[in-house]
C-alpha atoms as a PDB file:
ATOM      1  CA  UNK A   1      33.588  -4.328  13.411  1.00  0.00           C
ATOM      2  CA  UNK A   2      32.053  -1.543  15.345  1.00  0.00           C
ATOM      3  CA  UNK A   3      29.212  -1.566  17.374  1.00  0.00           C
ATOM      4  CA  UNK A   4      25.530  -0.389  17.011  1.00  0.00           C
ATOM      5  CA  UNK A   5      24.817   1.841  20.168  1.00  0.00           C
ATOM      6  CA  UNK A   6      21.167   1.781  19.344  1.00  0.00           C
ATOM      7  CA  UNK A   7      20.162  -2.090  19.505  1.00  0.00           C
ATOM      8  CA  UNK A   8      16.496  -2.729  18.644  1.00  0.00           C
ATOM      9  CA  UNK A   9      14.499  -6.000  18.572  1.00  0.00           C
ATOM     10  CA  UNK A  10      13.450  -7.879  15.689  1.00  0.00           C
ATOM     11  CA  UNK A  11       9.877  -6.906  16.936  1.00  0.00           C
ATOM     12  CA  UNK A  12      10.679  -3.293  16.952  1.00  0.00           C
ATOM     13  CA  UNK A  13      12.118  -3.527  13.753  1.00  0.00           C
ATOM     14  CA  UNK A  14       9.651  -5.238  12.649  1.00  0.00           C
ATOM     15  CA  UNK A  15       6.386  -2.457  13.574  1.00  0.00           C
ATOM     16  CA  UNK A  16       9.014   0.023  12.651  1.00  0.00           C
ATOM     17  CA  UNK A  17       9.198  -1.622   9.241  1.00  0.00           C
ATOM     18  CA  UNK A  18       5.391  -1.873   8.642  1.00  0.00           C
ATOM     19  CA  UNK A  19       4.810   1.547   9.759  1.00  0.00           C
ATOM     20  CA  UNK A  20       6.808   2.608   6.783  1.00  0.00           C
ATOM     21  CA  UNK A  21       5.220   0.506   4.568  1.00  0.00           C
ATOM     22  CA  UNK A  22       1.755   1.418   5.946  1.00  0.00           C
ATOM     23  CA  UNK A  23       3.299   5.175   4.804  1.00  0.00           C
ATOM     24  CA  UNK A  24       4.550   4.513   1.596  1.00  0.00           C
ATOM     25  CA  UNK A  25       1.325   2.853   0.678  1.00  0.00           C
ATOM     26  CA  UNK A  26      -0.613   5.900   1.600  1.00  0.00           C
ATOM     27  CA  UNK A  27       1.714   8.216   0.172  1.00  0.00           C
ATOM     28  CA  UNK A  28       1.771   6.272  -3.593  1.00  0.00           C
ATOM     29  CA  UNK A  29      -2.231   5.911  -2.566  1.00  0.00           C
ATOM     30  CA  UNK A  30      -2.451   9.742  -2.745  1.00  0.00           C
ATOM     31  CA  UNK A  31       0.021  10.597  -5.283  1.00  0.00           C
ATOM     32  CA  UNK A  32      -2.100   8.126  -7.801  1.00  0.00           C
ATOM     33  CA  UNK A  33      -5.622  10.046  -6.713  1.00  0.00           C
ATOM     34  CA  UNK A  34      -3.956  13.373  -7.598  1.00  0.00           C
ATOM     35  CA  UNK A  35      -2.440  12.032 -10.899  1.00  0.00           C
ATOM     36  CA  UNK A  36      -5.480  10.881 -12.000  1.00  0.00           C
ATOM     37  CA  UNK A  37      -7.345  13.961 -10.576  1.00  0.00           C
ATOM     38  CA  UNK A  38      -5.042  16.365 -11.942  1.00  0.00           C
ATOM     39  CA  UNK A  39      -5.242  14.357 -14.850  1.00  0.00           C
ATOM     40  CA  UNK A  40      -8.993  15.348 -15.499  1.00  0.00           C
ATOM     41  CA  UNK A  41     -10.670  11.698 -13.778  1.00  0.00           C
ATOM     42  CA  UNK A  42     -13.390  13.178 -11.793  1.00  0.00           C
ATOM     43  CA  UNK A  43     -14.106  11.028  -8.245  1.00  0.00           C
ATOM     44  CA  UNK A  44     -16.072   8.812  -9.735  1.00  0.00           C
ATOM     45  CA  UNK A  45     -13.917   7.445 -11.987  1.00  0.00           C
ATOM     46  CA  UNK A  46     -11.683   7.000  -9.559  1.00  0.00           C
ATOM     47  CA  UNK A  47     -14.168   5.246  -7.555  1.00  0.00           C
ATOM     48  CA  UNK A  48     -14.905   2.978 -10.462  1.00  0.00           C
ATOM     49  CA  UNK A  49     -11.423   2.047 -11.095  1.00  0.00           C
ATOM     50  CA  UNK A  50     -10.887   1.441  -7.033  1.00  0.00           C
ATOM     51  CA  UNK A  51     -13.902  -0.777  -7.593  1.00  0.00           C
ATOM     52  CA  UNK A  52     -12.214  -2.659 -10.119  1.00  0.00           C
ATOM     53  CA  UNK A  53      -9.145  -2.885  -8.813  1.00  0.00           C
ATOM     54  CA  UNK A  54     -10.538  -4.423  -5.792  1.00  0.00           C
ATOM     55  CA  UNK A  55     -12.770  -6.921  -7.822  1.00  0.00           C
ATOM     56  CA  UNK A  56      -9.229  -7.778  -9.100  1.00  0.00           C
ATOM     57  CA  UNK A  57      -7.557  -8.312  -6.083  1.00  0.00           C
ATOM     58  CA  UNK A  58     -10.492 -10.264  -4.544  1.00  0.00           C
ATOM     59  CA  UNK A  59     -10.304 -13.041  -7.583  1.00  0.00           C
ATOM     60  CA  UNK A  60      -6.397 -13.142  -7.139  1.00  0.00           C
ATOM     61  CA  UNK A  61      -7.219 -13.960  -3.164  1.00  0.00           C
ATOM     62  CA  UNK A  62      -9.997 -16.261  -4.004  1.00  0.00           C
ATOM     63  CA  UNK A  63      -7.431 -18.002  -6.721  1.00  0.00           C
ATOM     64  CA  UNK A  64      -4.735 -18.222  -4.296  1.00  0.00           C
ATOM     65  CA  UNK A  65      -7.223 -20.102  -1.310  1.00  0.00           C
ATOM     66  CA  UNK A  66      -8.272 -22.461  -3.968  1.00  0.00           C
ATOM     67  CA  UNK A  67      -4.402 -23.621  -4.009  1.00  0.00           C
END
């Protein structure tokens, strides 16, 4: 088996690994706001929806505390 000349911690990999998560988010994050801008959703729709989703997300964390 041949070896890896780069060798990188587990804690290396692991910022290296949320960095590109923390990226992809932002890059679906902006691909959605143009979608649904190019789609004719003027900023405050967008808004609104952003509100909701959060409203969502906040009842799934309050859901999952309750466990």
């Amino acid at each position: 088996m041949p070896s890896n000349p780069v060798s990188i911690s587990s804690a290396e990999a692991s910022r290296t690994s949320a960095r590109d998560e923390s990226l992809a988010i932002r890059i679906i994050a902006r691909s959605f706001y143009k979608e649904l801008r190019s789609s004719g959703y003027t900023p405050k729709h967008v808004l609104a929806l952003s509100t909701e989703l959060i409203e969502l997300i906040t009842l799934d964390l309050r859901k999952a505390d309750a466990l």
